[in-house]
Structure formats: structure tokens, C-alpha cells
PDB file of N, CA and C in Angstrom:
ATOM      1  N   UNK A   1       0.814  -1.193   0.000  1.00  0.00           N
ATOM      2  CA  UNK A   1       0.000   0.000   0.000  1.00  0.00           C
ATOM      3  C   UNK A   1       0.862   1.263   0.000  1.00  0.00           C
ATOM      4  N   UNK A   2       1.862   1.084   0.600  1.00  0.00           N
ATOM      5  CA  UNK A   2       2.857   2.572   0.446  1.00  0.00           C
ATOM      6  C   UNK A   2       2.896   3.277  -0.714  1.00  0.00           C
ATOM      7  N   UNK A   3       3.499   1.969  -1.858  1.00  0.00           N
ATOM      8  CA  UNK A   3       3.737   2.514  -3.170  1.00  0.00           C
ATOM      9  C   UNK A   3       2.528   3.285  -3.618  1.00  0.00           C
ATOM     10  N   UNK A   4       1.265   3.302  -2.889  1.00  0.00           N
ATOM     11  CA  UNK A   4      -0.262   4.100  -3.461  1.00  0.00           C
ATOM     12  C   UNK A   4      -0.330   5.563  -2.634  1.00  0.00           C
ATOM     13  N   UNK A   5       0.629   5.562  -1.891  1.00  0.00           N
ATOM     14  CA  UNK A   5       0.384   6.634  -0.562  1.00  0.00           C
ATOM     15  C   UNK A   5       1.056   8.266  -1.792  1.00  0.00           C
ATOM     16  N   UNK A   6       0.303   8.947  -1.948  1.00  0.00           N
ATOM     17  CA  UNK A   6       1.454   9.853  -2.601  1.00  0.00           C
ATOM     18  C   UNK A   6       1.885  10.812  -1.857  1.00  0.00           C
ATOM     19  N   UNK A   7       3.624  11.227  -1.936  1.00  0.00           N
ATOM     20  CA  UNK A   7       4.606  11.734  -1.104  1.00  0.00           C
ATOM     21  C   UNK A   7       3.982  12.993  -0.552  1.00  0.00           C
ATOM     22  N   UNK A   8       4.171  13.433   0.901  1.00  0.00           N
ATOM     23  CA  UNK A   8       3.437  14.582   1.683  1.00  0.00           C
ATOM     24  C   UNK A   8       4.376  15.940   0.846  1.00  0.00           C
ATOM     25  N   UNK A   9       5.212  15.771   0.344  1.00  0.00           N
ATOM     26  CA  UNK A   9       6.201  16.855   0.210  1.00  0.00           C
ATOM     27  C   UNK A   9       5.174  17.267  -1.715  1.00  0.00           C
ATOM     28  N   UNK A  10       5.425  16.491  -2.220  1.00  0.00           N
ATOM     29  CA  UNK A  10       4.982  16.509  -3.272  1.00  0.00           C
ATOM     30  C   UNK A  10       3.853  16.996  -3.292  1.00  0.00           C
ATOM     31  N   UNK A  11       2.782  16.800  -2.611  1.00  0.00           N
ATOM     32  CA  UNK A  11       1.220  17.083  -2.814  1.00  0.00           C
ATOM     33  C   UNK A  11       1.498  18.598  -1.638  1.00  0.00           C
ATOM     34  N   UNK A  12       2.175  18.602  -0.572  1.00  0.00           N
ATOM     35  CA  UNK A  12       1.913  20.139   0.038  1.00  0.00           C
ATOM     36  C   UNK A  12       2.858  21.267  -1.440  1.00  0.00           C
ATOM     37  N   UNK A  13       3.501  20.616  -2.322  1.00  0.00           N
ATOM     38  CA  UNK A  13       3.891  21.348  -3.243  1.00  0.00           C
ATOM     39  C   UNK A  13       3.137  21.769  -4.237  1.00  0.00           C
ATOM     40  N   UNK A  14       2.273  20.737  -4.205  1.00  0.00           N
ATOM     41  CA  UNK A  14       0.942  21.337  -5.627  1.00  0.00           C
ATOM     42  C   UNK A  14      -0.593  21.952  -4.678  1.00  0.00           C
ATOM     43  N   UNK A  15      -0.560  21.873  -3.471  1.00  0.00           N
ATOM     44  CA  UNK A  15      -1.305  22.753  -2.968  1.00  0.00           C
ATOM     45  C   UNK A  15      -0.909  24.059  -3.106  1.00  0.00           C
ATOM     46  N   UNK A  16       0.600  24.480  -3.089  1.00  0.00           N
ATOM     47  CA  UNK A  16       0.826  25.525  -3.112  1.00  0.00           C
ATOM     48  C   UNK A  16       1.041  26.359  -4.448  1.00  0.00           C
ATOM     49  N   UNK A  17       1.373  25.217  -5.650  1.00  0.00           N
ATOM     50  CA  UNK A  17       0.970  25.701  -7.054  1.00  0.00           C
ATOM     51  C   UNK A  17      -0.395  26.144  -7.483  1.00  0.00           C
ATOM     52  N   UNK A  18      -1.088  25.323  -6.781  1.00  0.00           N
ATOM     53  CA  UNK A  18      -2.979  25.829  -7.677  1.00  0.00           C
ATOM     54  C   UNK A  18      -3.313  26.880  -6.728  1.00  0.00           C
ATOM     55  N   UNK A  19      -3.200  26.798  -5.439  1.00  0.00           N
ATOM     56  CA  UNK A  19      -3.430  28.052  -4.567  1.00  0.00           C
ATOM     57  C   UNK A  19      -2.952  29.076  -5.152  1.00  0.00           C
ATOM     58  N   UNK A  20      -1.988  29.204  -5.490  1.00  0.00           N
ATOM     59  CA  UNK A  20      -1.181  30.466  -5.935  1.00  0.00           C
ATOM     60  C   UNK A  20      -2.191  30.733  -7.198  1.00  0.00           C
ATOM     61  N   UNK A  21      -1.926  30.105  -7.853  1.00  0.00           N
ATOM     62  CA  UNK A  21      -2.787  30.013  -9.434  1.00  0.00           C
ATOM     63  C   UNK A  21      -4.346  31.021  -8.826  1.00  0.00           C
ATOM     64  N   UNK A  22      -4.462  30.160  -7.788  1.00  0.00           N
ATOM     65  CA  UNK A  22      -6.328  30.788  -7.258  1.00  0.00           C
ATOM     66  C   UNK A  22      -6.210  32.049  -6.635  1.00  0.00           C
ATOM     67  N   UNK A  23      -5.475  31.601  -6.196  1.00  0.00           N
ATOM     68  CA  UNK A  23      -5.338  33.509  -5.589  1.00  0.00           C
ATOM     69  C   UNK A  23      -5.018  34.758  -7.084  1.00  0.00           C
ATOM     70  N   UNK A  24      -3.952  34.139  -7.805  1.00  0.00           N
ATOM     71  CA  UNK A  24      -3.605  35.548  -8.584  1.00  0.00           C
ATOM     72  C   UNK A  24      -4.894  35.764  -9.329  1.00  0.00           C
ATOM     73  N   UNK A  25      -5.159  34.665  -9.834  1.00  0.00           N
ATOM     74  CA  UNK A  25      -6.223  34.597 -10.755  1.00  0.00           C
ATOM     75  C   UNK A  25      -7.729  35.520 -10.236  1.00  0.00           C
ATOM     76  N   UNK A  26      -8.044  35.212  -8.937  1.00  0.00           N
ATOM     77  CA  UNK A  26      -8.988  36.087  -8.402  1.00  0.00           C
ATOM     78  C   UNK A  26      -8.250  37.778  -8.112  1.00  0.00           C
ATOM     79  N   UNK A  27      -7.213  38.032  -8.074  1.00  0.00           N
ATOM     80  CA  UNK A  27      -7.079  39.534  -8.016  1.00  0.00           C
ATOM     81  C   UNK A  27      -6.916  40.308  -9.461  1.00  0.00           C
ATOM     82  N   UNK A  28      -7.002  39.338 -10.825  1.00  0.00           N
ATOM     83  CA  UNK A  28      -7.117  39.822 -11.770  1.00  0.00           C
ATOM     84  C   UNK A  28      -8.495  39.900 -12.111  1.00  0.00           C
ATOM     85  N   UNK A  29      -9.346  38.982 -11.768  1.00  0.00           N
ATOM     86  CA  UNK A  29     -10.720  39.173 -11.662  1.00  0.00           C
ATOM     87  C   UNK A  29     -11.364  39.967 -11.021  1.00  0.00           C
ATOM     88  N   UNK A  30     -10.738  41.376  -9.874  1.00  0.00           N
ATOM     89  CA  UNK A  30     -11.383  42.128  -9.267  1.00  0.00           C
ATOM     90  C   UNK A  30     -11.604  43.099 -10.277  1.00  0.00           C
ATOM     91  N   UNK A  31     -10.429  43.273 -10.944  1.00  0.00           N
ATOM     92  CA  UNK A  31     -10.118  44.459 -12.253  1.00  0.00           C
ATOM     93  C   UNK A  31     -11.207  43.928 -13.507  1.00  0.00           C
ATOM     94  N   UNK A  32     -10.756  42.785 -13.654  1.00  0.00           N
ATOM     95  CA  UNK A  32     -11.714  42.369 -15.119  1.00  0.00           C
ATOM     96  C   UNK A  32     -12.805  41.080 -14.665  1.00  0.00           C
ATOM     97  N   UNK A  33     -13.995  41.744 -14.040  1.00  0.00           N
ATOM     98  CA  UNK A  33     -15.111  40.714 -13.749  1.00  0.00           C
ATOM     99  C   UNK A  33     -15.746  40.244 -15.039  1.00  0.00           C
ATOM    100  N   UNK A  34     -15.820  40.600 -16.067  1.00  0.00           N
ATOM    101  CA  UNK A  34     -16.218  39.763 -16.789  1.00  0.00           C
ATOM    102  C   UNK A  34     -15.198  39.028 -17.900  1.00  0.00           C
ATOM    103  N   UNK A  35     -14.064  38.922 -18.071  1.00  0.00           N
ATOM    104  CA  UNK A  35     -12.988  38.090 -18.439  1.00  0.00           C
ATOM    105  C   UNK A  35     -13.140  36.374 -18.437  1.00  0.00           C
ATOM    106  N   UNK A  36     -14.070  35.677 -19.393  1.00  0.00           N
ATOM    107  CA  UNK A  36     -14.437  35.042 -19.431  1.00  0.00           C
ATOM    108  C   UNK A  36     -13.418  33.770 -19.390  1.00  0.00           C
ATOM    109  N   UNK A  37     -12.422  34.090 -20.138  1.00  0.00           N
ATOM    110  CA  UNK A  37     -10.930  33.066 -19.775  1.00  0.00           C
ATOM    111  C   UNK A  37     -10.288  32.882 -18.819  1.00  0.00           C
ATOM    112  N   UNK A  38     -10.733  34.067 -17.769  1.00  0.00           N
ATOM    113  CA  UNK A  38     -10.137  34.107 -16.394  1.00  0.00           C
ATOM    114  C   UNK A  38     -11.321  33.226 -15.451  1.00  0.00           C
ATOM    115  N   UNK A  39     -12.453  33.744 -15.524  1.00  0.00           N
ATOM    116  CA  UNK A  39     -13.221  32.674 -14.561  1.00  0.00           C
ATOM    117  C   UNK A  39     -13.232  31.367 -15.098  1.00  0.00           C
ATOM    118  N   UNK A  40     -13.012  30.794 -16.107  1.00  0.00           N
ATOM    119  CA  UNK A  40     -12.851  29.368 -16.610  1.00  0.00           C
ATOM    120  C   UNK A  40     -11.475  28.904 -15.487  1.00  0.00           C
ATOM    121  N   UNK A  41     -10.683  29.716 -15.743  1.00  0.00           N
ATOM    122  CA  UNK A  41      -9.318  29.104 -15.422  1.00  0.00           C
ATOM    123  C   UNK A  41      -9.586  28.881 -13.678  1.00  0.00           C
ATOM    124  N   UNK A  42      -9.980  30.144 -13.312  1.00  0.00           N
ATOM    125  CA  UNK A  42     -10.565  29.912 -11.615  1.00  0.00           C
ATOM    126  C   UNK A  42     -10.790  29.176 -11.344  1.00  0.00           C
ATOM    127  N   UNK A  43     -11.944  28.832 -12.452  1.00  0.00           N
ATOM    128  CA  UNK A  43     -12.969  27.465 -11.830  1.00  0.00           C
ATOM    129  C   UNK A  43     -12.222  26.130 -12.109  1.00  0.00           C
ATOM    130  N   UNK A  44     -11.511  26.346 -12.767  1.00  0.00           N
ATOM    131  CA  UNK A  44     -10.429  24.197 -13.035  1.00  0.00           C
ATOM    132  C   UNK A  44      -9.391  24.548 -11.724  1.00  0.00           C
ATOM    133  N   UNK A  45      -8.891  25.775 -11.577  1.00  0.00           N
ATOM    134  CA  UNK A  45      -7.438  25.991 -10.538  1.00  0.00           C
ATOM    135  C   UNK A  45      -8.466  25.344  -9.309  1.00  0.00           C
ATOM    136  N   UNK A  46      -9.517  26.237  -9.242  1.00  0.00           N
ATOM    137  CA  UNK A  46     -10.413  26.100  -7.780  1.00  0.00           C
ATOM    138  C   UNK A  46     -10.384  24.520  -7.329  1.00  0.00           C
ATOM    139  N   UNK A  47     -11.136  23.907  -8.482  1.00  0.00           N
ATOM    140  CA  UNK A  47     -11.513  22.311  -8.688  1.00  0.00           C
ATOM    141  C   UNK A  47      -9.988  21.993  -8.549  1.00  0.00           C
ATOM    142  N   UNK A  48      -9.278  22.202  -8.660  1.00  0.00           N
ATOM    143  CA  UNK A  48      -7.977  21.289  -8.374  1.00  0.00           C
ATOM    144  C   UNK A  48      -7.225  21.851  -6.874  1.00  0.00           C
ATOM    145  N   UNK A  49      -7.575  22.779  -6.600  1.00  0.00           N
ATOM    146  CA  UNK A  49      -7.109  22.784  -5.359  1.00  0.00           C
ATOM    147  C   UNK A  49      -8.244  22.025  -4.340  1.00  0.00           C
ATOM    148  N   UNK A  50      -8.938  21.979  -4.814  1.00  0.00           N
ATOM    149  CA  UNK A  50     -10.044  21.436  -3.692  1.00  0.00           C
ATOM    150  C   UNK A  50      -9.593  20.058  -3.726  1.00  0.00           C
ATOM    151  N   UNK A  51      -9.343  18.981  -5.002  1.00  0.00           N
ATOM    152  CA  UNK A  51      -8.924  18.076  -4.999  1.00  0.00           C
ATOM    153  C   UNK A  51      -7.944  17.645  -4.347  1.00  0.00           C
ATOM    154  N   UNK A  52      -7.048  18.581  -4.376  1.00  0.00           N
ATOM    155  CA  UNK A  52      -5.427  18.362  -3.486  1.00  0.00           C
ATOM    156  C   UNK A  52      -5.677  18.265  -2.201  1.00  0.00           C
ATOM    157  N   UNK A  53      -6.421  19.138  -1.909  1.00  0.00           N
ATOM    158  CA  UNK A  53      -6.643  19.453  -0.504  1.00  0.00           C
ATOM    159  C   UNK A  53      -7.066  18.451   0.240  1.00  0.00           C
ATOM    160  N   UNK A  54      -8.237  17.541  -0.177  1.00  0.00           N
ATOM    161  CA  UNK A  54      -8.616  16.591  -0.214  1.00  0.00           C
ATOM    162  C   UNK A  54      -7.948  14.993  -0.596  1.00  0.00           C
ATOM    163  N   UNK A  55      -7.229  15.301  -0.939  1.00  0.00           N
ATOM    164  CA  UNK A  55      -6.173  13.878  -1.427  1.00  0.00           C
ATOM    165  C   UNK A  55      -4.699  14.200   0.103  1.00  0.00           C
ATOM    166  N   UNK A  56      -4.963  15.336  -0.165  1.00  0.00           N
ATOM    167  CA  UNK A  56      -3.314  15.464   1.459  1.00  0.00           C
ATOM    168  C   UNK A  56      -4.747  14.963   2.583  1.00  0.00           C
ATOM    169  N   UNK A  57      -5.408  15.366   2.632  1.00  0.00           N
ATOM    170  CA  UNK A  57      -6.122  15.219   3.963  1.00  0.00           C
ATOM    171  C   UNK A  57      -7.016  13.705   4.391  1.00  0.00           C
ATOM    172  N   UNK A  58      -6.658  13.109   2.799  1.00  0.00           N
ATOM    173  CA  UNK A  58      -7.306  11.464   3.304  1.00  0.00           C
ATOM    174  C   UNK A  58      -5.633  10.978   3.627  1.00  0.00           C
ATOM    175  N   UNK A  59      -4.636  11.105   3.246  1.00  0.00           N
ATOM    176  CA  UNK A  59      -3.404  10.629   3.756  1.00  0.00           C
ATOM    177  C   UNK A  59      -2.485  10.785   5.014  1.00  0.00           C
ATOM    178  N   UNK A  60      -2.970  12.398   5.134  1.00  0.00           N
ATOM    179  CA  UNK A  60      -2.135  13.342   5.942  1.00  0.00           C
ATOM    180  C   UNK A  60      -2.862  13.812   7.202  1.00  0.00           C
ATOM    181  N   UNK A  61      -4.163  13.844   6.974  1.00  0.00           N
ATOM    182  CA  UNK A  61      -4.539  15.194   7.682  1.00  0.00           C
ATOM    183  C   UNK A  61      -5.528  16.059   7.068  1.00  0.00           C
ATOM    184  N   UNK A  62      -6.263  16.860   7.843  1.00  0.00           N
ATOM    185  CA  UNK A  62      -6.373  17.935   7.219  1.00  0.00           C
ATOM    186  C   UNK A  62      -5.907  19.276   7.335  1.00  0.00           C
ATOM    187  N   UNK A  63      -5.763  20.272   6.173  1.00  0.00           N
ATOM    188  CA  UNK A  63      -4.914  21.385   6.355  1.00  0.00           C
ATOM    189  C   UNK A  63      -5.698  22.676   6.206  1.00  0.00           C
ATOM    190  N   UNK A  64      -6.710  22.158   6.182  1.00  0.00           N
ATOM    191  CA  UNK A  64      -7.891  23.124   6.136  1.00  0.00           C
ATOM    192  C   UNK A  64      -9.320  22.599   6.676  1.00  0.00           C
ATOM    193  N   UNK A  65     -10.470  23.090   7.233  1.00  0.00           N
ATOM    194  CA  UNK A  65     -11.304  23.021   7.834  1.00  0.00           C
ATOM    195  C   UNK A  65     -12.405  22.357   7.341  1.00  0.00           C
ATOM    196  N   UNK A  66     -12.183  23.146   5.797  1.00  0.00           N
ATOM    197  CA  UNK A  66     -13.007  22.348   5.145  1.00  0.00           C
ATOM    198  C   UNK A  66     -12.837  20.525   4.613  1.00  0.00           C
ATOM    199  N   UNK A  67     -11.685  20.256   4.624  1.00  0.00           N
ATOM    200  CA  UNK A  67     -11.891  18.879   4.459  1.00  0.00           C
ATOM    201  C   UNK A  67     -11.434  17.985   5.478  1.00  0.00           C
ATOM    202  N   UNK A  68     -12.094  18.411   7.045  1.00  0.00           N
ATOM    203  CA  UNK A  68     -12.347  17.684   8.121  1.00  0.00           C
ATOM    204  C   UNK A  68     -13.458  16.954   7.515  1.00  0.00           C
ATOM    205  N   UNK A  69     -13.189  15.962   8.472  1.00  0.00           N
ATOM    206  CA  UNK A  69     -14.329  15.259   8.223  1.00  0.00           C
ATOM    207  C   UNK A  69     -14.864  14.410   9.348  1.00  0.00           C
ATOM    208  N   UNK A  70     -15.919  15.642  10.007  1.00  0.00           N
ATOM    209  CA  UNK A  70     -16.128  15.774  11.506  1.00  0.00           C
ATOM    210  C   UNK A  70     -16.981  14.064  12.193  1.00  0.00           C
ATOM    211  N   UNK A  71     -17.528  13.180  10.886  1.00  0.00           N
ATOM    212  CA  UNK A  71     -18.090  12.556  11.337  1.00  0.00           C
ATOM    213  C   UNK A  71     -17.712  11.662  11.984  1.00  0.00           C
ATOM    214  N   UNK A  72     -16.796  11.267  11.410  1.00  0.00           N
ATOM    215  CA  UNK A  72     -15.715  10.051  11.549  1.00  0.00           C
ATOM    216  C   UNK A  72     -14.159  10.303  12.550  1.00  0.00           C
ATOM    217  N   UNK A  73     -14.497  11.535  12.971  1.00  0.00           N
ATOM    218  CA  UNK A  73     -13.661  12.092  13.914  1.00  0.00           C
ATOM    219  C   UNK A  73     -13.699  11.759  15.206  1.00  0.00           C
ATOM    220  N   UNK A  74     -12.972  11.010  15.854  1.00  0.00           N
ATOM    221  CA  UNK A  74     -13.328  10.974  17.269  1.00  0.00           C
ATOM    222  C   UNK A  74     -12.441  11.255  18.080  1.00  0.00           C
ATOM    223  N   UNK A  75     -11.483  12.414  17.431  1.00  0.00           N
ATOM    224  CA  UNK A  75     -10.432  13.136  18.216  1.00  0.00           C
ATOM    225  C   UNK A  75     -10.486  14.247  17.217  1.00  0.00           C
ATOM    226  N   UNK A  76      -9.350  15.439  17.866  1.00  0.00           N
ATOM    227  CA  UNK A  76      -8.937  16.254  16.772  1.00  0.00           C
ATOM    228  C   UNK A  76      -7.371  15.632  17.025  1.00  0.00           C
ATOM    229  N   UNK A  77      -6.930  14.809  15.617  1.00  0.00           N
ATOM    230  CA  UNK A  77      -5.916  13.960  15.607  1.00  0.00           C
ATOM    231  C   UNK A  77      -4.998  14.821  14.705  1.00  0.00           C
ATOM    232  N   UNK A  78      -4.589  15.819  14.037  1.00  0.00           N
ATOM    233  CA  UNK A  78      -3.597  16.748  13.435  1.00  0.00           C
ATOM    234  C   UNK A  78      -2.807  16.802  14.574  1.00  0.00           C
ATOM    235  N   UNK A  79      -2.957  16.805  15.418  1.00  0.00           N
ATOM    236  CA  UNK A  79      -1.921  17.229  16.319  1.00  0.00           C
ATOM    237  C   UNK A  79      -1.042  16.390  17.011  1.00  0.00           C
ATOM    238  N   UNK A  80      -1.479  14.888  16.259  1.00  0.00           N
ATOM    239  CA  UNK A  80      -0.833  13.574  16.609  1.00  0.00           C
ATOM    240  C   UNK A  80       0.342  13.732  15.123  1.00  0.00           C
ATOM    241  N   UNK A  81       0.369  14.273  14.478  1.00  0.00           N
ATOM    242  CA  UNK A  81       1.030  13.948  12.985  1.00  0.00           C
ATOM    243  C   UNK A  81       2.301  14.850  13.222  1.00  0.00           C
ATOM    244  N   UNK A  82       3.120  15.358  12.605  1.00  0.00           N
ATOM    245  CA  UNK A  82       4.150  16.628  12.152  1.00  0.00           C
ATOM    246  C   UNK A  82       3.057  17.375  11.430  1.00  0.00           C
ATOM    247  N   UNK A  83       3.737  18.473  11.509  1.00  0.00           N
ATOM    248  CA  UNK A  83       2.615  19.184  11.101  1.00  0.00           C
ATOM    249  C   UNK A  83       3.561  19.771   9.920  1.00  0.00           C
ATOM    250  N   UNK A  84       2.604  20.202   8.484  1.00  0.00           N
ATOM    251  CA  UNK A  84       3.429  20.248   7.180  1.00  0.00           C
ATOM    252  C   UNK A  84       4.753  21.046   7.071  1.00  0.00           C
ATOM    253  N   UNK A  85       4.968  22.348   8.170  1.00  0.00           N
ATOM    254  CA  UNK A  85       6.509  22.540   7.471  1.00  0.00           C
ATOM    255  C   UNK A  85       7.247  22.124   8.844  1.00  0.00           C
ATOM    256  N   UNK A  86       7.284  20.962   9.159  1.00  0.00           N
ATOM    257  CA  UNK A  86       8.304  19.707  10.251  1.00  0.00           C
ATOM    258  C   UNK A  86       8.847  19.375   8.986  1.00  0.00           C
ATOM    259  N   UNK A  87      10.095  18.927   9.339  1.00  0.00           N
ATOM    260  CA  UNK A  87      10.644  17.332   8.369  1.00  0.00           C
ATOM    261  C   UNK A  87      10.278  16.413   8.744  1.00  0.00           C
ATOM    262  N   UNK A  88      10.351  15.727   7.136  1.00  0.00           N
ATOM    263  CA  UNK A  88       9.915  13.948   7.573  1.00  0.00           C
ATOM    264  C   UNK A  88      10.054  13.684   6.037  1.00  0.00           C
ATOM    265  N   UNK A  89       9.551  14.704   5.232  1.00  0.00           N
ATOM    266  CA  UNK A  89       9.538  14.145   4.135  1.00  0.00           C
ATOM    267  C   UNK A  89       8.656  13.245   3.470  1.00  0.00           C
ATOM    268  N   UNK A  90       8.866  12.226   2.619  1.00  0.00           N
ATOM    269  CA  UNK A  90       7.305  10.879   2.241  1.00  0.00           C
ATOM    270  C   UNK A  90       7.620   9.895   2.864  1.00  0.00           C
TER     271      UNK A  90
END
């Protein structure tokens, strides 16, 4: 099962690629709200950060609030892990 686990370093690295992507992308959209190539791109960056976010947080954790997943929680267990900028690596 390891070989299926994908590396924590790797995936907190593409959280921080599409985030970035989502963020610039929305401060060019304050200037040009109707830029129809820009909200397309939002909306796939958005959808892929949500994905990431969600793929670190069934392996890792979660690193955001939104992809707790309060049901199945019967601790708040992040604080049992390293937390993402510790070393450890994959």
C-alpha cells in the first residue's frame, strides 16, 4: 500500500501551485469581472485545489477546515502527525 500513498512533500507542493494560481487569478478578476478566460481558469485551478486538498487530507490530515471530516472524527488527531513545514519528508 505505500507505493499508493502519494509523497506529503509533493502534494503540500501542488497545494501551493494551484493556490497560488487561485489567488492571482482572483485579483485579476477584481479588475476584469467579466474576463471570461479568467473565470474558466478559476474554476479548473479552484476544482484542483479542492482536490489536493482533499487527497493530502485522506493521507495526511487535514490542512484546512473544510476537508475535516467531523463525522468520523473521534479526536482532533492533526496534532498527533508533524505538522506540514516539520521534516519527515514521504
Amino acid at each position: 500500500m505505500a507505493g499508493n500513498v502519494p509523497c506529503r512533500k509533493d502534494l503540500l507542493e501542488w497545494i501551493g501551485v494551484v493556490s497560488f494560481a487561485v489567488d492571482d487569478v482572483k485579483l485579476f478578476l477584481d479588475t476584469h469581472p467579466c474576463n471570461t478566460e479568467a473565470l474558466e481558469y478559476f474554476e479548473e485551478y479552484q476544482k484542483l485545489r479542492k482536490q489536493a486538498l482533499k487527497e493530502y487530507a485522506k493521507y495526511y490530515g487535514p490542512l484546512t477546515i473544510d476537508t475535516l471530516d467531523v463525522c468520523n472524527a473521534d479526536k482532533w488527531t492533526w496534532i498527533d502527525s508533524p505538522w506540514p513545514w516539520q521534516e519527515g519528508g514521504c
